[in-house]
Structure formats: C-alpha cells, structure tokens
Protein backbone atom coordinates (compact mmCIF):
# COMPACT_ATOMS: atom_id res chain seq x y z
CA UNK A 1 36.55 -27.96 -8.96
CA UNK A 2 32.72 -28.03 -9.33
CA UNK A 3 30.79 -31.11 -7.49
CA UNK A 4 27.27 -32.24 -7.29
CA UNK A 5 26.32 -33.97 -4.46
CA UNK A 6 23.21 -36.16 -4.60
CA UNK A 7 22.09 -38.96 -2.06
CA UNK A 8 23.95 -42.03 -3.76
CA UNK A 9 25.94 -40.64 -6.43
CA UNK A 10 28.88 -37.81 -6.25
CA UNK A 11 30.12 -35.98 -9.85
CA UNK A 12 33.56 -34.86 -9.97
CA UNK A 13 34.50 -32.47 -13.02
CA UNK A 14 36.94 -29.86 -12.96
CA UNK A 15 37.03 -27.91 -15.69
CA UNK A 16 40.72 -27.84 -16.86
CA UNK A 17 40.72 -31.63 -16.57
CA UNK A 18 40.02 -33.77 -19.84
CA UNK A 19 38.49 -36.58 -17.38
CA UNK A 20 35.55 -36.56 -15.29
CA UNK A 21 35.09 -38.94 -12.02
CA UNK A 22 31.53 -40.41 -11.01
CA UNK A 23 31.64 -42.07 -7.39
CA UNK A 24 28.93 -44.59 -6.64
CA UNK A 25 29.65 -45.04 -2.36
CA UNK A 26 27.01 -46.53 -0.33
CA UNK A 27 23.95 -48.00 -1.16
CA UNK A 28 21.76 -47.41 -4.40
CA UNK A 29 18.24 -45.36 -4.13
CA UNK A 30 15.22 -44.64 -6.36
CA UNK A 31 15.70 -40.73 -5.25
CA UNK A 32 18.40 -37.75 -5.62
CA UNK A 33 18.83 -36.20 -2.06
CA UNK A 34 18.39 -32.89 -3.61
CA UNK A 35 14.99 -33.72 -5.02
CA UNK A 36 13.35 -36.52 -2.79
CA UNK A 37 11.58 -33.45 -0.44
CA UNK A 38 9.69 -32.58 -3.49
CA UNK A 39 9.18 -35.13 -5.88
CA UNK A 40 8.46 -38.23 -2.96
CA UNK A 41 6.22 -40.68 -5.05
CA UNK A 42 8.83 -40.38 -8.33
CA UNK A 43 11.44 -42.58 -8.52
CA UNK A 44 12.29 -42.23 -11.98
CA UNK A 45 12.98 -38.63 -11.56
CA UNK A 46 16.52 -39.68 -9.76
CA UNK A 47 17.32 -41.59 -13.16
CA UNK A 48 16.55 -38.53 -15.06
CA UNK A 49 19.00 -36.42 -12.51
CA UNK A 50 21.75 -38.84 -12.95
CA UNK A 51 20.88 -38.24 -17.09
CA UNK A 52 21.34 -34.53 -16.77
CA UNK A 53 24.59 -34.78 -15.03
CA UNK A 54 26.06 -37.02 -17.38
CA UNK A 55 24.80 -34.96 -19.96
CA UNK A 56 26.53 -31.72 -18.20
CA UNK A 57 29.93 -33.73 -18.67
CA UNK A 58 29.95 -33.15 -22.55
CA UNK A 59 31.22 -36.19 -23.44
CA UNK A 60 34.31 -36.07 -20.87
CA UNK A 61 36.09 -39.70 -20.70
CA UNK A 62 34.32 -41.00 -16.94
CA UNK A 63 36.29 -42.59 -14.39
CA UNK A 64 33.39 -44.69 -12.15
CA UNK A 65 34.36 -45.79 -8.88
CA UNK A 66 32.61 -47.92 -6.74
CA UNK A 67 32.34 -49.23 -3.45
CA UNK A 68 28.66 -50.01 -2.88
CA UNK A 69 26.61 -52.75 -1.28
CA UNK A 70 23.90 -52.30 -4.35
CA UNK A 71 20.31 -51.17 -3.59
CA UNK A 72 17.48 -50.51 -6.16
CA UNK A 73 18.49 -53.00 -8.76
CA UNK A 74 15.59 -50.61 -11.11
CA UNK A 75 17.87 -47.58 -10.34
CA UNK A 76 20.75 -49.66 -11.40
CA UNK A 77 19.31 -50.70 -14.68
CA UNK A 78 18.56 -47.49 -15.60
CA UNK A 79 21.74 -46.13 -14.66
CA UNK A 80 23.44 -49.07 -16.69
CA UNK A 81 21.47 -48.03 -19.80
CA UNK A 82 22.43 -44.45 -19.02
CA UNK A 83 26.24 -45.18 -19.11
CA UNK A 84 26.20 -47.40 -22.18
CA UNK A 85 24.72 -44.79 -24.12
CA UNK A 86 27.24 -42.13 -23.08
CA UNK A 87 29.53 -40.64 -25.52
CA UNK A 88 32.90 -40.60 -23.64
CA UNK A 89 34.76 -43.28 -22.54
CA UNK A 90 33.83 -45.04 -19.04
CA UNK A 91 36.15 -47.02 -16.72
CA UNK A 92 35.28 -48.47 -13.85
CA UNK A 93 37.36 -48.66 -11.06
CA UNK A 94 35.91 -50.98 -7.85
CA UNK A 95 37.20 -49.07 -4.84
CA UNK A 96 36.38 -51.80 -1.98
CA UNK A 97 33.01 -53.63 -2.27
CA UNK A 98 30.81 -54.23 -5.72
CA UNK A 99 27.82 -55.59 -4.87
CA UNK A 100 24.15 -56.99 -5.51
CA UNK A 101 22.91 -53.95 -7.91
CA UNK A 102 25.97 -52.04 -7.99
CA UNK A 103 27.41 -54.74 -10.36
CA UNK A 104 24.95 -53.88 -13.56
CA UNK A 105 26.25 -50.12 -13.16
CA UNK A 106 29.67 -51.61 -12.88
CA UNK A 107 28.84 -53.39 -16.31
CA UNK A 108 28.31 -50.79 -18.79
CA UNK A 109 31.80 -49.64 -18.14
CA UNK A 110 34.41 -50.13 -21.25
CA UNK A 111 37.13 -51.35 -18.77
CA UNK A 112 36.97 -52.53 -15.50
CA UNK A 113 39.26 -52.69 -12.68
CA UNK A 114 39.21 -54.59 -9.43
CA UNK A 115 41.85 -54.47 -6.36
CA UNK A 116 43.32 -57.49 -5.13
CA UNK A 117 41.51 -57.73 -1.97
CA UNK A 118 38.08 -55.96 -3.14
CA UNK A 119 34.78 -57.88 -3.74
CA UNK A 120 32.31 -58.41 -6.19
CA UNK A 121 28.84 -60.25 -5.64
CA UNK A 122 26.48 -61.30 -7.78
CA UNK A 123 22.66 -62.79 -6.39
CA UNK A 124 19.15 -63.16 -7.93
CA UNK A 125 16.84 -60.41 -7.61
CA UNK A 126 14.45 -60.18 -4.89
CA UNK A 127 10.81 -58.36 -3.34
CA UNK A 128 9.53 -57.35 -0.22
CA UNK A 129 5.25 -57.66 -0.40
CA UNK A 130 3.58 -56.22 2.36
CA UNK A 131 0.09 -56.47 3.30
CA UNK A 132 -2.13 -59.31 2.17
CA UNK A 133 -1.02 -60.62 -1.66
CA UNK A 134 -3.34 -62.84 -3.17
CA UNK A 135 -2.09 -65.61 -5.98
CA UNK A 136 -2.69 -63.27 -8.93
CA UNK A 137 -0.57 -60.74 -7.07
CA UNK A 138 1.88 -63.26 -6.52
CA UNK A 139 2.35 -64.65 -9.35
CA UNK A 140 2.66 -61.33 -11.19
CA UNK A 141 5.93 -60.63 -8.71
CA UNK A 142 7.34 -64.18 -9.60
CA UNK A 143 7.13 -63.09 -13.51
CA UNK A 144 8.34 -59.89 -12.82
CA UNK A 145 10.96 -61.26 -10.97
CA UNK A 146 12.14 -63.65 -13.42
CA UNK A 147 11.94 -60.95 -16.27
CA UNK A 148 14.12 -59.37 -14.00
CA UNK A 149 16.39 -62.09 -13.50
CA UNK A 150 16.99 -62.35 -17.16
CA UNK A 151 17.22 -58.87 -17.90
CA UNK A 152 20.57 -58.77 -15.15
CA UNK A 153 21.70 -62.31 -17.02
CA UNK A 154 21.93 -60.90 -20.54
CA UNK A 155 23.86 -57.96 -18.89
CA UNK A 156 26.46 -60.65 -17.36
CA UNK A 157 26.41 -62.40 -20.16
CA UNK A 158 27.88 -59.46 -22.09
CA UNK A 159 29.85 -58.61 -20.00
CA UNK A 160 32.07 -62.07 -19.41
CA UNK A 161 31.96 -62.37 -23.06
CA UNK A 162 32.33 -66.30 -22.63
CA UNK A 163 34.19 -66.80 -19.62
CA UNK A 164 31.30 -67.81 -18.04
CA UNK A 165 28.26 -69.04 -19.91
CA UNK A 166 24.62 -67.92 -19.26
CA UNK A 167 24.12 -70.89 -17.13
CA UNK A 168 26.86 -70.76 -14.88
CA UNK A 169 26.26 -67.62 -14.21
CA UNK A 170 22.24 -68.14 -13.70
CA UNK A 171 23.78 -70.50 -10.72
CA UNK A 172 25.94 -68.19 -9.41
CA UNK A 173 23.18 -65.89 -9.03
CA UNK A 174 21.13 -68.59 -7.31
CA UNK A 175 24.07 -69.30 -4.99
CA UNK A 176 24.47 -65.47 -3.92
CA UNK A 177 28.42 -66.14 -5.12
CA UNK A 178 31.12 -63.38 -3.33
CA UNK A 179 34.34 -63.21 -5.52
CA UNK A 180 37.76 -62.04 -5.33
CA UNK A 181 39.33 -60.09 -7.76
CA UNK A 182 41.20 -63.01 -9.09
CA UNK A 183 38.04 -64.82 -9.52
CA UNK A 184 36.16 -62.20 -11.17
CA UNK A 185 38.43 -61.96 -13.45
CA UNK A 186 38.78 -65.22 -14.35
CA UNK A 187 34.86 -65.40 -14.54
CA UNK A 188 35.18 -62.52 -16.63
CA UNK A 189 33.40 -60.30 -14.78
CA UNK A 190 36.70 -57.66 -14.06
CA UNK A 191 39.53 -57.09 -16.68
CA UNK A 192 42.46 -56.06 -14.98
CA UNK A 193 43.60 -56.55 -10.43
CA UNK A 194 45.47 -53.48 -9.01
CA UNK A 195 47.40 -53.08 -5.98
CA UNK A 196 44.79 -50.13 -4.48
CA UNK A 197 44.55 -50.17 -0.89
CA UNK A 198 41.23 -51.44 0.52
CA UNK A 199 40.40 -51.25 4.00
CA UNK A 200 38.03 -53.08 5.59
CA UNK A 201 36.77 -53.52 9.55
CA UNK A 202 34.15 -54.45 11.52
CA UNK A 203 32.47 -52.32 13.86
CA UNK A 204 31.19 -53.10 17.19
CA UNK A 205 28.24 -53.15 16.26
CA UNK A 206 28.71 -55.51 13.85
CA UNK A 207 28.39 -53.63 10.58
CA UNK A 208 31.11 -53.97 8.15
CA UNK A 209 32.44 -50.78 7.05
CA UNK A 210 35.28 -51.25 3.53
CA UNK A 211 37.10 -48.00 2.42
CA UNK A 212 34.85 -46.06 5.44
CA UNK A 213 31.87 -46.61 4.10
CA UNK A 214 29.34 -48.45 5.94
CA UNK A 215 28.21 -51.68 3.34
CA UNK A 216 24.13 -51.73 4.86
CA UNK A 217 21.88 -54.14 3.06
CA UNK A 218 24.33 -57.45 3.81
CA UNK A 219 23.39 -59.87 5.30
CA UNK A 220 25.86 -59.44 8.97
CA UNK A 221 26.65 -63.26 9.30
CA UNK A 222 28.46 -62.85 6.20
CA UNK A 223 30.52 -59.73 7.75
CA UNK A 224 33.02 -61.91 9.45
CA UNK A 225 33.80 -64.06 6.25
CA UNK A 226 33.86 -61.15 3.60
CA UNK A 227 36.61 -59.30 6.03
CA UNK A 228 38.78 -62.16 5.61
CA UNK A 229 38.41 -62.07 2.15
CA UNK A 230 39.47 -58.24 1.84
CA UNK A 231 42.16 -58.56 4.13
CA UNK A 232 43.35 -61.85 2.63
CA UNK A 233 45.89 -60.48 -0.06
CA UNK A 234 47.08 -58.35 2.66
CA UNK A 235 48.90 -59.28 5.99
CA UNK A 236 46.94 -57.01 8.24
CA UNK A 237 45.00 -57.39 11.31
CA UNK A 238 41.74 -57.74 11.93
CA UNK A 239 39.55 -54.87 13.56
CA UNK A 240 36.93 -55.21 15.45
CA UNK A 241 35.89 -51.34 16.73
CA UNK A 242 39.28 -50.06 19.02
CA UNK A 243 39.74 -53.83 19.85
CA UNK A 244 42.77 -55.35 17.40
CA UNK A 245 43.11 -58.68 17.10
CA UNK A 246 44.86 -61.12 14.33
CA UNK A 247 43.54 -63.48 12.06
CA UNK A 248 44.78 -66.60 14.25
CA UNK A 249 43.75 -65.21 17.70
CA UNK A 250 41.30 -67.79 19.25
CA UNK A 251 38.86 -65.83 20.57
CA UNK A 252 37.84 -64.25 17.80
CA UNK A 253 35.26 -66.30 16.30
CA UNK A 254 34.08 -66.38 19.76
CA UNK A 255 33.51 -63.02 20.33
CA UNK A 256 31.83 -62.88 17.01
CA UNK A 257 29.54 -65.33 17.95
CA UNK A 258 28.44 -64.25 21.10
CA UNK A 259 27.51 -60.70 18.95
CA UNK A 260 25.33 -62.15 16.75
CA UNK A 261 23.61 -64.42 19.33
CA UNK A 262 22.89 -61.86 21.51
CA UNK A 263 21.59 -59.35 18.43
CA UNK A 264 19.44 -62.45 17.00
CA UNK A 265 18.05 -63.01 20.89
CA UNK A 266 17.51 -59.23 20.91
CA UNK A 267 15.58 -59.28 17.44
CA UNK A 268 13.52 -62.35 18.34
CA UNK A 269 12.48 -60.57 21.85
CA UNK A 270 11.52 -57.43 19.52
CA UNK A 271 9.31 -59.60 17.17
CA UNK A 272 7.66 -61.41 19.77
CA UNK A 273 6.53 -58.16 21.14
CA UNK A 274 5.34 -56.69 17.94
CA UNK A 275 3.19 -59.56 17.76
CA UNK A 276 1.81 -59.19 20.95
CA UNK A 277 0.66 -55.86 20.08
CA UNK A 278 -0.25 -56.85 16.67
CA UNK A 279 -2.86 -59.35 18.19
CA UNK A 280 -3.99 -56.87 21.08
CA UNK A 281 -4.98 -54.23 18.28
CA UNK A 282 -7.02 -57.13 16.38
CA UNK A 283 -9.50 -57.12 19.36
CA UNK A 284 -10.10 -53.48 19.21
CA UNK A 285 -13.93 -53.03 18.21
CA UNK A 286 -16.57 -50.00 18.42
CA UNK A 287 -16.60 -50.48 22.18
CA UNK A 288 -14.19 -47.67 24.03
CA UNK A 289 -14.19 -49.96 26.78
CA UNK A 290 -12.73 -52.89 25.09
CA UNK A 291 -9.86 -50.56 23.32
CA UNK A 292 -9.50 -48.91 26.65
CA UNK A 293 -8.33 -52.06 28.06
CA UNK A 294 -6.49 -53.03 25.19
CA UNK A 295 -4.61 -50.17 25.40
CA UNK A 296 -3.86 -51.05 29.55
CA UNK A 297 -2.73 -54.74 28.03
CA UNK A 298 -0.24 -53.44 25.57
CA UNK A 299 0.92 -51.35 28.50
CA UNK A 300 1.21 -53.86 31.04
CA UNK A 301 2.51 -57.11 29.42
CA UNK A 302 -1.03 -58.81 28.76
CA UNK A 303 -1.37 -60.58 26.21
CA UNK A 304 -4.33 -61.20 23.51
CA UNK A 305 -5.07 -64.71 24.64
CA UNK A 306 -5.35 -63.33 28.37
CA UNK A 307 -7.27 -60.86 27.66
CA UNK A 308 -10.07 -62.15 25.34
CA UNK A 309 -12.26 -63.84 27.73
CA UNK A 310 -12.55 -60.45 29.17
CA UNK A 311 -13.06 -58.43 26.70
CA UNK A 312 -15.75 -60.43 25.10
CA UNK A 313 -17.35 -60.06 28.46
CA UNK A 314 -17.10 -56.21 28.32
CA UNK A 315 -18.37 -56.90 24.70
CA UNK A 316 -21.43 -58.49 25.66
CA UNK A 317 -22.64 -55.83 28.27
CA UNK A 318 -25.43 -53.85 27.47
CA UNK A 319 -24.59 -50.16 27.63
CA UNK A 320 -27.96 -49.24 29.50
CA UNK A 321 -26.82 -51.37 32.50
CA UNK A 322 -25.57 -49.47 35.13
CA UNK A 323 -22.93 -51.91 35.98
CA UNK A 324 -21.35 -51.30 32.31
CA UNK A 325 -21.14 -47.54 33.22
CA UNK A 326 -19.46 -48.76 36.53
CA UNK A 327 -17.19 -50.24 34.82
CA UNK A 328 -16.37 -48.02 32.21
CA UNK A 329 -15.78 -45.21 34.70
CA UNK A 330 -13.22 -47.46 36.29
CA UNK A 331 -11.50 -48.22 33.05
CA UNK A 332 -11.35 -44.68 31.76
CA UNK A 333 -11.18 -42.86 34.66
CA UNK A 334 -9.21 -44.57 37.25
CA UNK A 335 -6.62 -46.99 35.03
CA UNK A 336 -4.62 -44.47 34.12
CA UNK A 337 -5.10 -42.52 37.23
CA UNK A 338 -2.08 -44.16 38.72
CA UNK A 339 -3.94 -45.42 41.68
CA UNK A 340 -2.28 -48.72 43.30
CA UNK A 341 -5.69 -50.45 42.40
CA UNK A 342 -9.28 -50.39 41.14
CA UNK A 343 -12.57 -51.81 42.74
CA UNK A 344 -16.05 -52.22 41.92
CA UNK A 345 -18.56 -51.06 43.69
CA UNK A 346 -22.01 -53.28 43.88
CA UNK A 347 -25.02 -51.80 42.40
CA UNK A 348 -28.81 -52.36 42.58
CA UNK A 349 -29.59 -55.42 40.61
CA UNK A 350 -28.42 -55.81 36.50
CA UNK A 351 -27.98 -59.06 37.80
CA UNK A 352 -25.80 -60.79 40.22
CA UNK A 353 -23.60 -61.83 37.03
CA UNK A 354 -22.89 -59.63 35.59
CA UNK A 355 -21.54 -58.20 38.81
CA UNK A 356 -19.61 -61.23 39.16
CA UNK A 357 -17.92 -60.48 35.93
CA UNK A 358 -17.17 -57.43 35.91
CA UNK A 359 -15.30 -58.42 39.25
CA UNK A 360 -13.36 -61.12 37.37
CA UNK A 361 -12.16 -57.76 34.96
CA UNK A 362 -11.74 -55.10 37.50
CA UNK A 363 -9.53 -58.34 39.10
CA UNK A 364 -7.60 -59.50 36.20
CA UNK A 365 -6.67 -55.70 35.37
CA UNK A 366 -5.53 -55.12 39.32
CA UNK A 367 -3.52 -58.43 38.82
CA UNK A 368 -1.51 -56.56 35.86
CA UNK A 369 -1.22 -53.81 37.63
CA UNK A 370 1.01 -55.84 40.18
C-alpha cells in the first residue's frame, strides 16, 4: 500500500484495490507539511498538492473520511471545488466530529454518511485583524466576510436540496448550530446514520479528543456538552483523563467547573501581564536610561503608571549634568549587578533638584528591589 502523508490530509491507494481512501483528521491548514519549509508565504500551493494527489488517483471511486474540527475555511473551499470536479465517485464517511470548515469538504461528496453519535457543525465565517485597522480596512473584511458567508450558503443550500431553505440555514449559521446525526439528516445535511463506533473523552486538560484525535479550534466550554452528545446514542461512561465517571455522577459538572474557572483565572492573570508589559514598552524612548529602567520594571512587577513620573524625570535631565551620568552609571551598571541596593552619591552643584530627584528614582527602584 502506497501513502502520502501531508500535514492535514492522508491518501490511501493501494494499487490492487478499485477504491481509494482520503482521510481529513485534525484541523484544516493553508500548507502541506511536506512543502510549508519551502514555500512559507504560499498558501495556495497546499490546494495545488491536494490537486496532484487526486489527480495521481486516476479517477479511483474516493472514500473521504472525516473527523475534523475545520480550520482554513479558504483551504476548504478550494478543496470542495477540487472534489466536485473529480472524475470518480466520492463518499463521505464522518468518522467522529465534522466541523466549522470541514463541512464544505464534506459537501462535495456524492453520498454522505454520519454515525449515530458523531457531530456536525455549521457557524458563520470569521477574521482575526491584528494591528491597527482603519474603517476602509474594516469594512473591506465585513464584505469579504459576507461574500464569504454566501459563498458557504449556496454550498448548503445544494447540498440539503430543500430540507432546509437558504434562510434557515443562514440562522443556523448565525446560531453556531451542533447536530446529531439524526438531525443532520433530517436538515439534509447527511444521507444515511451508521452504527460506527465513535469515541469521545475529555482530557485533563480539558481538550476534547473524538476517535483520538485532539478537536483544537473549539471553543472548551462547549467540550462538556458535545461529549454528551457523542456518547448519547451509546450507554457509556464518561472520561475525564484516567478518572471514570458516569453521566449521573454529581460531581461531575463540578469538577468541570472548577477546570475552566481556574484556566479562565489563569488566562486573565496572563493578559493582565501582557498588558503590563505592553504599556512598559510604550515608554521606551531614545534615552538608554529610560529603557534601562523599563526593562528593571518589567522585571520587577512595576508597572507603567508607577513608573512614569520617573521616567519623565530621567527624560528631562540634561545629559551634560553630571548627576545624569550618576545616575545612569547606577542604572546600567549596578541594577543588574545583583547588589541588595543602589545609592546616590551627592555631587557638586547641577542643582539641589535635581539631586532630589534622582533620589526619589534611585529610591523607587530600591523599593522594587524589595
């Protein structure tokens, strides 16, 4: 048996078989693992991998299973159009979790099957913008966004072949809707329910991992509800890591809780101190000094607010004045020296005060220190 492996996609063809099998596990990527090294700033150069594979297949009937929590929804689209235009037959077969993006590939199947205690979720695109985005910029994502929208409608659309109209399904999307197999297919979104096994648990750290693969890119509060819906046709217990527990056990939603409080206490702590940084590094000017003693803030716990008064003093000294190369020999030479504390030493007159302030900094920074 010959098989390709690539980041997000795995080909299957053995060559005394009249049948192919394309497995879509994990989450979908704008690269092929075997060509991101080279080609980073190409994304459309995975599409044109996952062409030439298909192509390779000669026009073998394609099994496609999937158990993916989406990704790229681009990637997707492309590999939708891809798969329509193939030759052979495709059927689909969703092996645990169809998700976000992973639905459009799921959609240019000919036939597609769904376990009774998989899931299939369908949501409205979305963006991340980083950096500053003006209104022309933003208003260029909301178009693009709502092309987008209606370009993953018409393929629903199709696909339900009037099950569910173009509007209902434009407020499923809008409602980020989960279904069960029974409910995709009466949506029309699924054409057949099988008895395949699908496995589902939670680890402890929270993730949700279906079929062992790990479904990233969910939203975790959801984790708790979606493994009750996989293990709902199915009288099995609940797993949390090596710790069993069943459905009705009355500490579970407990424990559960207590997780995701304590990860959402641990990710506000982390933000808070990004910011802090964030607003140290905004007071960094042309002055080593003043990014010196940044640089001891971020270290020590100060933050910006604390520390501007002070460094608009350091600011404001006149590099010629022999108490700003007192001080600047403290702060570079003796800060990081390791010594308990620092201390000025008076000079003849640059004026009592600017003595007296660069007291109140040598004092401030010893008060850190402590």
């Amino acid at each position: 048996m010959k098989i390709q492996k690539h980041k997000f996609w795995q080909i299957k063809n053995e060559a005394s078989s009249i049948e192919a099998e394309i497995l879509l596990y994990g989450e979908i990527s704008s690269f092929a693992e075997a060509i991101h090294e080279y080609y980073p700033d190409d994304p459309a150069r995975s599409a044109q991998e996952f062409n030439a594979d298909l192509k390779a297949l000669g026009g073998k009937d394609i099994t496609l299973r999937i158990n993916s929590p989406g990704g790229d929804v681009f990637q997707a689209q492309a590999m939708y159009s891809l798969l329509k235009a193939y030759d052979g037959k495709v059927r689909c077969h969703i092996d645990g979790i169809c998700a976000s993006a992973a639905t459009l590939v799921a959609c240019a199947a000919d036939e597609i099957v769904m376990p009774a205690n998989a899931l299939y979720m369908i949501h409205n695109p979305a963006v991340g913008a980083f950096g500053m985005v003006d209104k022309a910029s933003l208003e260029k994502l909301l178009s693009m966004l709502d092309s987008t929208k209606q370009s993953i409608v018409n393929v629903y659309t199709a696909r339900c072949q009037g099950s569910s109209s173009q509007s209902e399904i434009e407020k499923m999307m809008d409602s980020e809707t989960w279904m069960t197999a029974d409910e995709a297919l009466d949506k029309g979104f699924v054409d057949a329910v099988d008895d395949y096994g699908v496995a589902a648990s939670i680890q402890n750290n929270g993730a949700l991992v279906v079929n062992q693969v790990t479904m990233t890119g969910i939203d975790p509060t959801r984790n708790q509800r979606l493994l009750r819906l996989c293990m709902k046709k199915q009288k099995k217990e609940l797993r949390i890591g090596v710790d069993e527990m069943s459905e009705n056990k009355d500490d579970f939603m407990a424990k559960l809780k207590a997780f995701f409080d304590s990860r959402d206490a641990e990710a506000q702590k982390a933000a808070a101190e990004t910011n802090r940084v964030t607003a140290l590094d905004a007071l960094k000017c042309d002055n080593e000094v003043v990014n010196a003693l940044v640089e001891k803030a971020k270290e020590t716990g100060a933050t910006a607010d604390e520390m501007k008064p002070y460094l608009e003093v350091v600011a404001q000294m006149k590099p010629q004045n022999t108490g700003f190369e007192e001080l600047k020999k403290l702060v570079m030479d003796q800060m990081n020296s390791g010594a308990s504390g620092i201390k000025a030493t008076s000079q003849a007159n640059d004026g009592v005060n600017e003595q007296a302030e660069i007291d109140a900094v040598v004092n401030f920074v010893n008060k850190r220190r402590g």
